[in-house]
Protein backbone atom coordinates (compact mmCIF):
# COMPACT_ATOMS: atom_id res chain seq x y z
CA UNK A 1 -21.24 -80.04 -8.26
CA UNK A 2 -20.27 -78.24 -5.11
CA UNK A 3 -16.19 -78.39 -5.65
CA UNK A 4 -16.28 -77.45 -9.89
CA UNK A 5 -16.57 -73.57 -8.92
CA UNK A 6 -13.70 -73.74 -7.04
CA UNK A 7 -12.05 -75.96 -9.81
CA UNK A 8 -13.02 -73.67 -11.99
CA UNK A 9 -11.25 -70.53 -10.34
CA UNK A 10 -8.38 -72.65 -9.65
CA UNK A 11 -7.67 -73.67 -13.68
CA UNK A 12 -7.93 -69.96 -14.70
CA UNK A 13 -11.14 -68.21 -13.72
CA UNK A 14 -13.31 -69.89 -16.26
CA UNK A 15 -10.67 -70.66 -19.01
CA UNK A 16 -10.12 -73.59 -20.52
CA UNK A 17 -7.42 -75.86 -20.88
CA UNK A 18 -6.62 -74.97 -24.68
CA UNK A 19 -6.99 -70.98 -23.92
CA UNK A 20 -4.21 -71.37 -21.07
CA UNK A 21 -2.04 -72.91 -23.14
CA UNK A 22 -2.40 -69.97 -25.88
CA UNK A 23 -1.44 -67.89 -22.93
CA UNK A 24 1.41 -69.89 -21.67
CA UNK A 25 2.70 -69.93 -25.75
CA UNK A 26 2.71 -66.34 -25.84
CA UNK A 27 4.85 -65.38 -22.84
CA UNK A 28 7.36 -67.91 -24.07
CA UNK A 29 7.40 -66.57 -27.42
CA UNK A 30 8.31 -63.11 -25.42
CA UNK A 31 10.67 -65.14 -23.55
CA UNK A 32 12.44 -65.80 -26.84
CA UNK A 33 12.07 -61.96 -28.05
CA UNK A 34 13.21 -60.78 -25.24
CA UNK A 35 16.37 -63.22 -24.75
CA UNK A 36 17.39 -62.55 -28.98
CA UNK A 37 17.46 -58.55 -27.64
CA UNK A 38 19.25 -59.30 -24.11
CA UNK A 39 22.00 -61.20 -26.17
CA UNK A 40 23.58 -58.60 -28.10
CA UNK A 41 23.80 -56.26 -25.07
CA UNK A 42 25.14 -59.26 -23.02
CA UNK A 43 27.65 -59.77 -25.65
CA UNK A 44 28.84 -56.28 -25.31
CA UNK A 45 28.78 -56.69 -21.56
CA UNK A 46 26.15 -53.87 -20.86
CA UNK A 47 24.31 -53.18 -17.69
CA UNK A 48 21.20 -55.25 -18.88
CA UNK A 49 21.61 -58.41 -20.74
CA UNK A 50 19.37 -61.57 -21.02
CA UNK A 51 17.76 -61.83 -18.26
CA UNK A 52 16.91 -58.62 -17.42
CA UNK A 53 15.20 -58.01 -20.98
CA UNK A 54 13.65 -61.60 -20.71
CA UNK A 55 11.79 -60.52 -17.00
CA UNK A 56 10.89 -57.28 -18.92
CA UNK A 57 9.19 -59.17 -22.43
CA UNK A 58 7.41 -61.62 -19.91
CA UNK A 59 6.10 -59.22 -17.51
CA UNK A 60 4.59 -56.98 -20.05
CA UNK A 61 3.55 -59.98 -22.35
CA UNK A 62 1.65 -60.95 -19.05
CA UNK A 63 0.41 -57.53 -18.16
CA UNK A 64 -1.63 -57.33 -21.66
CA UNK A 65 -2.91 -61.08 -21.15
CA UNK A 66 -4.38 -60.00 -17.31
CA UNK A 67 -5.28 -56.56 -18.80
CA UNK A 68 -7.26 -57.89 -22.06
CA UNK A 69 -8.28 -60.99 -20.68
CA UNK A 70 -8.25 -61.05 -17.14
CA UNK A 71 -11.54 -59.21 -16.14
CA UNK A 72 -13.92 -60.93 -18.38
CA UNK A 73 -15.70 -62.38 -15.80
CA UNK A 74 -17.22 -59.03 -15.07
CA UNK A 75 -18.29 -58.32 -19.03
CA UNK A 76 -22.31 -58.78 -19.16
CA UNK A 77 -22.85 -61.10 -22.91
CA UNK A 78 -23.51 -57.90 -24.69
CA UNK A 79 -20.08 -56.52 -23.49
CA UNK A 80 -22.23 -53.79 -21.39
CA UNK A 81 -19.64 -53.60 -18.32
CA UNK A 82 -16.29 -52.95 -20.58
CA UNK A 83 -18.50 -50.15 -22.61
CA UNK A 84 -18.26 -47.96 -19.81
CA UNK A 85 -20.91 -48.81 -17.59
CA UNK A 86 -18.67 -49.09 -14.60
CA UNK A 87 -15.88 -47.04 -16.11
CA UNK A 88 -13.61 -50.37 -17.24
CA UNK A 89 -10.94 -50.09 -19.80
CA UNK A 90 -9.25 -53.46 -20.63
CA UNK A 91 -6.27 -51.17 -21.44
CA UNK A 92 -5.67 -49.69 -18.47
CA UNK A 93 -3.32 -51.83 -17.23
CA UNK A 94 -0.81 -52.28 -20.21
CA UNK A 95 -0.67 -48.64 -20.59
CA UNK A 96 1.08 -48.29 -17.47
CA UNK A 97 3.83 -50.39 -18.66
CA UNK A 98 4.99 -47.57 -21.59
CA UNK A 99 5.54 -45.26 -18.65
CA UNK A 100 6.29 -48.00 -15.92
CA UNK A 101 9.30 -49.60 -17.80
CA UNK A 102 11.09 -45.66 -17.38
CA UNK A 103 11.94 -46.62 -13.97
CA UNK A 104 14.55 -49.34 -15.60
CA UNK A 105 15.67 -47.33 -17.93
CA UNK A 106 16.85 -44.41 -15.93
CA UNK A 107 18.85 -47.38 -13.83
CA UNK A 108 20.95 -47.92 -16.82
CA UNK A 109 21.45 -44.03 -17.72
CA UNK A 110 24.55 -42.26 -16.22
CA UNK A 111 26.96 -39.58 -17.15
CA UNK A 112 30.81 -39.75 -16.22
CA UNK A 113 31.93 -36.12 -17.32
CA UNK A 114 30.85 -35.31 -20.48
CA UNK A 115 29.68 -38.77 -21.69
CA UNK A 116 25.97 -40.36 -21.03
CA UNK A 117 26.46 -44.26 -21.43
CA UNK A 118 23.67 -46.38 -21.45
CA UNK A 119 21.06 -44.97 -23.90
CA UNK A 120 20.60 -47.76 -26.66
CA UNK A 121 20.28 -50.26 -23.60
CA UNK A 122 17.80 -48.33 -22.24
CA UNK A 123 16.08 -47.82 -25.38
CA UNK A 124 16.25 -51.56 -25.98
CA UNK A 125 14.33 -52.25 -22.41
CA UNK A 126 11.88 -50.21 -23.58
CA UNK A 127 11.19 -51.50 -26.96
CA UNK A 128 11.43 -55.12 -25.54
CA UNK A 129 8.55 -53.85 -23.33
CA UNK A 130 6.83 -53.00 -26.41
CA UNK A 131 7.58 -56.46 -28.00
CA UNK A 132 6.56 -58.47 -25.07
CA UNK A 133 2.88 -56.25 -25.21
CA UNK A 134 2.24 -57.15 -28.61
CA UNK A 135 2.92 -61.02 -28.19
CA UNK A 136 0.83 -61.14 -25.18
CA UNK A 137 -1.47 -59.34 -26.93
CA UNK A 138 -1.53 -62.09 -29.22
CA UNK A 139 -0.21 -59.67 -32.59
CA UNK A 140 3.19 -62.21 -32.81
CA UNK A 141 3.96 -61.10 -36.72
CA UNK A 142 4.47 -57.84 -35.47
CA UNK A 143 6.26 -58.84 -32.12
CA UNK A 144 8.46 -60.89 -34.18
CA UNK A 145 9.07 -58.61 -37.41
CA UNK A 146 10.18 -55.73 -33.96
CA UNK A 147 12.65 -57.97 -32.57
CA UNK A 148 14.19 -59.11 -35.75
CA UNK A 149 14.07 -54.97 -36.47
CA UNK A 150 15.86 -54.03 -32.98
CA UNK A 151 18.25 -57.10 -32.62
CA UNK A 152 19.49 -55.91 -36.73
CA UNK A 153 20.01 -52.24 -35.72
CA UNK A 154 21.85 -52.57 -32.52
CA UNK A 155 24.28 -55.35 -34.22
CA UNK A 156 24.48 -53.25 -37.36
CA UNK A 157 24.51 -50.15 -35.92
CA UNK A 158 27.96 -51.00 -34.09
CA UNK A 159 29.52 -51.81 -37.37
CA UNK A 160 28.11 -48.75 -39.62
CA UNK A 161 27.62 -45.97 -37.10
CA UNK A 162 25.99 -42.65 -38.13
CA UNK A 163 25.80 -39.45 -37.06
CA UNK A 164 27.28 -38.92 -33.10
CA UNK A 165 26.86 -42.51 -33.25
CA UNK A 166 29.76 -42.49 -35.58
CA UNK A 167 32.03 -41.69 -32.57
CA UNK A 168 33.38 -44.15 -30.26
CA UNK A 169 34.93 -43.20 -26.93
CA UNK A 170 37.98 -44.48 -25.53
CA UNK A 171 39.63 -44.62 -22.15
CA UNK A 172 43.55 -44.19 -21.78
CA UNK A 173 45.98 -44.73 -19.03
CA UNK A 174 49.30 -43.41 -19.16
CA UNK A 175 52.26 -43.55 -16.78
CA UNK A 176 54.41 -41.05 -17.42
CA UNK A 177 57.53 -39.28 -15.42
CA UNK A 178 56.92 -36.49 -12.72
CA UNK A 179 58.25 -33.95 -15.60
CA UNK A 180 56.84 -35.71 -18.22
CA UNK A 181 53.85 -33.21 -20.23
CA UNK A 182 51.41 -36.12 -21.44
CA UNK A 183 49.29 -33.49 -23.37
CA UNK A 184 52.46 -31.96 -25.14
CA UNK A 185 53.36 -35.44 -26.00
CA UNK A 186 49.63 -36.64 -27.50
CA UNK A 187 49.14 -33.42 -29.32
CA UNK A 188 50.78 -34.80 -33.06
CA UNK A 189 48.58 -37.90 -32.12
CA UNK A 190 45.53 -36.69 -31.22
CA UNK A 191 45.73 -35.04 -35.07
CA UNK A 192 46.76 -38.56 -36.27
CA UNK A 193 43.87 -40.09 -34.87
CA UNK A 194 40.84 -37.29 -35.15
CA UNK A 195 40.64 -37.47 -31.32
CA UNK A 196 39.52 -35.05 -28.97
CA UNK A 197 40.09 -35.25 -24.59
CA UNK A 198 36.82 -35.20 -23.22
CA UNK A 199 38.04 -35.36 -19.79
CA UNK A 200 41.33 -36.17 -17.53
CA UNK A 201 42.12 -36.54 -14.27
CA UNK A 202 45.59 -37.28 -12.88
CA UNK A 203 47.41 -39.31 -9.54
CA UNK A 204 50.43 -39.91 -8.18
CA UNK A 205 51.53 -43.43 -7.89
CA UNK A 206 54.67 -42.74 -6.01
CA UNK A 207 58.72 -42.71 -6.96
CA UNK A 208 58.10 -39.72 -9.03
CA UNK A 209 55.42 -40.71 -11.55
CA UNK A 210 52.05 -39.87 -12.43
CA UNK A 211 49.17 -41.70 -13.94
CA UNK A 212 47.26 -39.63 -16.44
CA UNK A 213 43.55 -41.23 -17.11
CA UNK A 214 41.89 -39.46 -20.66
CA UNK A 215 38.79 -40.13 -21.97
CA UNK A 216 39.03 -39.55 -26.08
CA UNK A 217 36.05 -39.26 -28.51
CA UNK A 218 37.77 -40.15 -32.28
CA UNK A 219 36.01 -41.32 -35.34
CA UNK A 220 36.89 -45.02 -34.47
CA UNK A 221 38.69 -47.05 -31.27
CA UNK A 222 41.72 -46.33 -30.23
CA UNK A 223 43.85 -49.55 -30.94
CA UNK A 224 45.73 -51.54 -28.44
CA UNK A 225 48.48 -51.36 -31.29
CA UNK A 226 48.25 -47.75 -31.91
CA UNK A 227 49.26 -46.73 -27.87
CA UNK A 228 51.70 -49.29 -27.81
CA UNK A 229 53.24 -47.38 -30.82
CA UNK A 230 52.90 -44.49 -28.76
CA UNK A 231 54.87 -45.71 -25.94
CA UNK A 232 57.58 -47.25 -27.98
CA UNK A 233 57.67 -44.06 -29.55
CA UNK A 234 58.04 -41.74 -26.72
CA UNK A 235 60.63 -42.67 -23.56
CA UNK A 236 59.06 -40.41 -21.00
CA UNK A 237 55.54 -42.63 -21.18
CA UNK A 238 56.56 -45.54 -19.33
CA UNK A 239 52.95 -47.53 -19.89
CA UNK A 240 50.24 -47.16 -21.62
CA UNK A 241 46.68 -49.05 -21.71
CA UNK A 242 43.52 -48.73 -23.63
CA UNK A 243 39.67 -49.69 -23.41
CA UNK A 244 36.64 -48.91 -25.31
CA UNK A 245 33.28 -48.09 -23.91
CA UNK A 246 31.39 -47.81 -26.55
């Protein structure tokens, strides 16, 4: 029949109905691994969250399905053509995603003085790229076993850190008098709490104060509680406020 080629091309390029649907199953299943990893980065409001790692799961999950599976129309029955014939690799495609994917990672990278944020997102993007290849690739133990392994370490990770990871780093603002010596005044605390200043910078706000911003590296977060001790302790600070970037 004259119109079936077309048909043919139209439903997938000689695929049937129950091979599509295999496809379709697997980049939802990336959908899935790739939403369980965007979660706990959401949930810790990070630069890429859910839908950012579910794009990234799908479009690799869909590279290795157009990469395996997408020339076959071109393989001779005694695979002849993807032997090297005409110089095809059915990989080629999907292993431009391991170095593609940098460009989002390097989005999510920055330094602010002597701190790089963004690391174990961008680590995550990349081995959600890496999940989303091996469900389209149709391996979904091992897609799901790599989620389940990546979601566990980032949530556990955050609760029994190791290593520099051990260190969390903390943003303070201080308002203090003109006069006022905000680094005389932290010194007993910044023993207290096995802090460190990893960088300041200081403005006037006008009628004779200043505003003293310090990012400190300690052991754990500095507490709402413990600069409002501060403050109650010490006069000359007039406000204090805290927030954790870890």
């Amino acid at each position: 029949m004259k119109g079936m080629p077309v048909l043919r091309e139209f439903t997938g390029g000689g695929f049937d109905w129950m091979q599509l649907l295999g496809f379709a199953l697997r980049l939802l299943v990336a959908c899935v691994c790739g939403a369980c990893i965007g979660f706990e980065r959401s949930k810790r409001l990070k630069e890429a969250g859910v839908r950012t790692h579910v794009i990234v799961a799908c479009a690799s999950a869909l590279f290795i399905i157009v990469s395996k599976y997408g020339f076959t129309d071109l393989t001779l029955a005694d695979g002849s053509v993807f032997s090297g014939t005409r110089g095809a690799d059915p990989a080629r495609i999907a292993a431009q995603v391991v170095s593609g994917i940098s460009f989002l990672g390097a989005g999510v990278i920055f330094k602010n003085g002597n701190t790089v944020k963004g690391l174990t997102t961008a680590a995550g993007i990349w081995a959600t790229s890496a999940i989303g290849l091996a469900i389209g690739a149709g391996m979904y133990a091992i897609g799901l076993l790599a989620t389940i392994l990546v979601a566990a370490v980032q949530m556990l990770m955050h609760k029994f850190n190791v290593g520099a990871d051990a260190y969390a780093t903390t943003v303070l603002i201080f308002t203090v008098r003109d006069e006022s010596d905000i680094y005389a005044l932290l010194a007993e605390k910044l023993k207290d709490w096995g802090a460190q200043i990893l960088e300041s910078s200081v403005s006037r706000t006008g009628k004779g104060l200043l505003e003293y911003t310090l990012t400190m590296r300690a052991l754990k977060s500095i507490s709402y509680e413990e600069v409002d001790a501060l403050v109650r302790e010490n006069p000359e600070i007039l406000s204090g406020s805290n927030q954790s970037v870890r």
